[in-house]
Protein backbone atom coordinates (compact mmCIF):
# COMPACT_ATOMS: atom_id res chain seq x y z
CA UNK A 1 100.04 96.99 88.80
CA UNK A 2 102.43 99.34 87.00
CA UNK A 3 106.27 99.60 88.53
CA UNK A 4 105.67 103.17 88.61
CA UNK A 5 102.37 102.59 91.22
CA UNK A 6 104.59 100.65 93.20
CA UNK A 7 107.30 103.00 94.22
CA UNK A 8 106.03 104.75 97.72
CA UNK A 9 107.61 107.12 99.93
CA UNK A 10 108.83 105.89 103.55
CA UNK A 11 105.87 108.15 104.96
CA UNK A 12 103.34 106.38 102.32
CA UNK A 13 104.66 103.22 104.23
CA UNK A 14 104.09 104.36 107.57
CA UNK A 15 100.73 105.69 106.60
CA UNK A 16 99.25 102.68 104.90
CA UNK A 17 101.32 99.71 106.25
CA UNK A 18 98.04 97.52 106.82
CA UNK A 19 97.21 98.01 103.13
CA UNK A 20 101.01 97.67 101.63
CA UNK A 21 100.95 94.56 102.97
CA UNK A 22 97.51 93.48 102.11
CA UNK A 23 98.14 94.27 98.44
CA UNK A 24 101.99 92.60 99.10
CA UNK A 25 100.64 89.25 99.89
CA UNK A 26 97.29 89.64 97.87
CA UNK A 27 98.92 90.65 94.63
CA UNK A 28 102.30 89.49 95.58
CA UNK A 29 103.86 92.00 93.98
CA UNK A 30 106.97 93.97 95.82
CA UNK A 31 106.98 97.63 96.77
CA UNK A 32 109.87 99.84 96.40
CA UNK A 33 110.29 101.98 99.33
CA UNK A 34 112.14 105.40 98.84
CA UNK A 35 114.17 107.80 101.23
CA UNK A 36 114.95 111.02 100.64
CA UNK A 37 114.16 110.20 96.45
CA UNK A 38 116.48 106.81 96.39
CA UNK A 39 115.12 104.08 96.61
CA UNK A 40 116.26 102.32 99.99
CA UNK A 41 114.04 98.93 100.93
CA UNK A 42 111.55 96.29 98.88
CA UNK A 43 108.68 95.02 100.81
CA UNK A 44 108.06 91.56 99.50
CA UNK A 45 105.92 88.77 100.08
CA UNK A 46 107.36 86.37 102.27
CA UNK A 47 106.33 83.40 99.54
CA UNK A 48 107.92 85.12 96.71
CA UNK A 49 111.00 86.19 98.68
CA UNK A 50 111.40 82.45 99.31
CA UNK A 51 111.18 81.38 95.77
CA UNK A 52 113.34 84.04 94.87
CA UNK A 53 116.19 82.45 97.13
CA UNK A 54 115.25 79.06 96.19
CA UNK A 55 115.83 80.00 92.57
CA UNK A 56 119.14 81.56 93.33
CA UNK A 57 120.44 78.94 95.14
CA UNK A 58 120.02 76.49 92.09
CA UNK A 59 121.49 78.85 89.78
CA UNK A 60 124.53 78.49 92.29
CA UNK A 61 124.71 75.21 92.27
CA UNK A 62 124.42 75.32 88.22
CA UNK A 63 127.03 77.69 87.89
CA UNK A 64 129.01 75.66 90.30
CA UNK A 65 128.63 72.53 88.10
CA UNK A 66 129.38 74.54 85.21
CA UNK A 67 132.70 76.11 86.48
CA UNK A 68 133.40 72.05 87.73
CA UNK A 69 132.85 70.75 84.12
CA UNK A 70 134.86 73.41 82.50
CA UNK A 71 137.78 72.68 84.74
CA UNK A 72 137.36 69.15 83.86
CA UNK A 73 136.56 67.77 86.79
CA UNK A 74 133.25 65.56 85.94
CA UNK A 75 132.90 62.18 85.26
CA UNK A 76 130.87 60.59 82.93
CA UNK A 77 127.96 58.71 83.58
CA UNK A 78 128.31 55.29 82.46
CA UNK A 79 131.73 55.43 85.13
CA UNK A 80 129.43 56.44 87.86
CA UNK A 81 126.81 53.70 87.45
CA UNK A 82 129.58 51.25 86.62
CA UNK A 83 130.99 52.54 90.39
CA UNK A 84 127.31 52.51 91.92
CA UNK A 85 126.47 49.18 90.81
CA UNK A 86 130.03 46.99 91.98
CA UNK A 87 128.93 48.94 95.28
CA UNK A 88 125.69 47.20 95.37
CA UNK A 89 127.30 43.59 94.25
């Protein structure tokens, strides 16, 4: 489906919910709902929506680790399983 197809109206969306969201979770592709010509909501499949969080949340965590090693506050990995194993001893 072409980005352009999937830009609706508000009315379109109160006219054809049943089929928005048939072709939402069939094609699970979003639609872009406008108001007044600006675009104002996405109607998303409830699947995607969660990988989409899922996905951010990891690049969070990435960029967390990356802002952690830049700052210098890592340590390396031999020191860790050095620590890990005199725990198990």
């Amino acid at each position: 489906m072409k980005l352009s197809e999937q830009v609706k109206p508000i009315s379109y969306l109160k006219n054809n919910t049943s089929k928005v969201f048939k072709e939402v979770r069939e094609k699970r592709e979003p639609y872009f709902i406008t108001q007044n010509g600006e675009a104002k909501v996405v109607v998303q499949d409830i699947r995607e929506y969660e990988k989409t969080q899922e996905t951010l949340a990891l690049l969070k965590i990435l960029a967390h680790g990356e802002k952690q090693f830049a700052e210098g506050k890592f340590e390396d990995a031999d020191s860790v399983f050095d620590e890990l194993l005199n725990e198990l001893e």
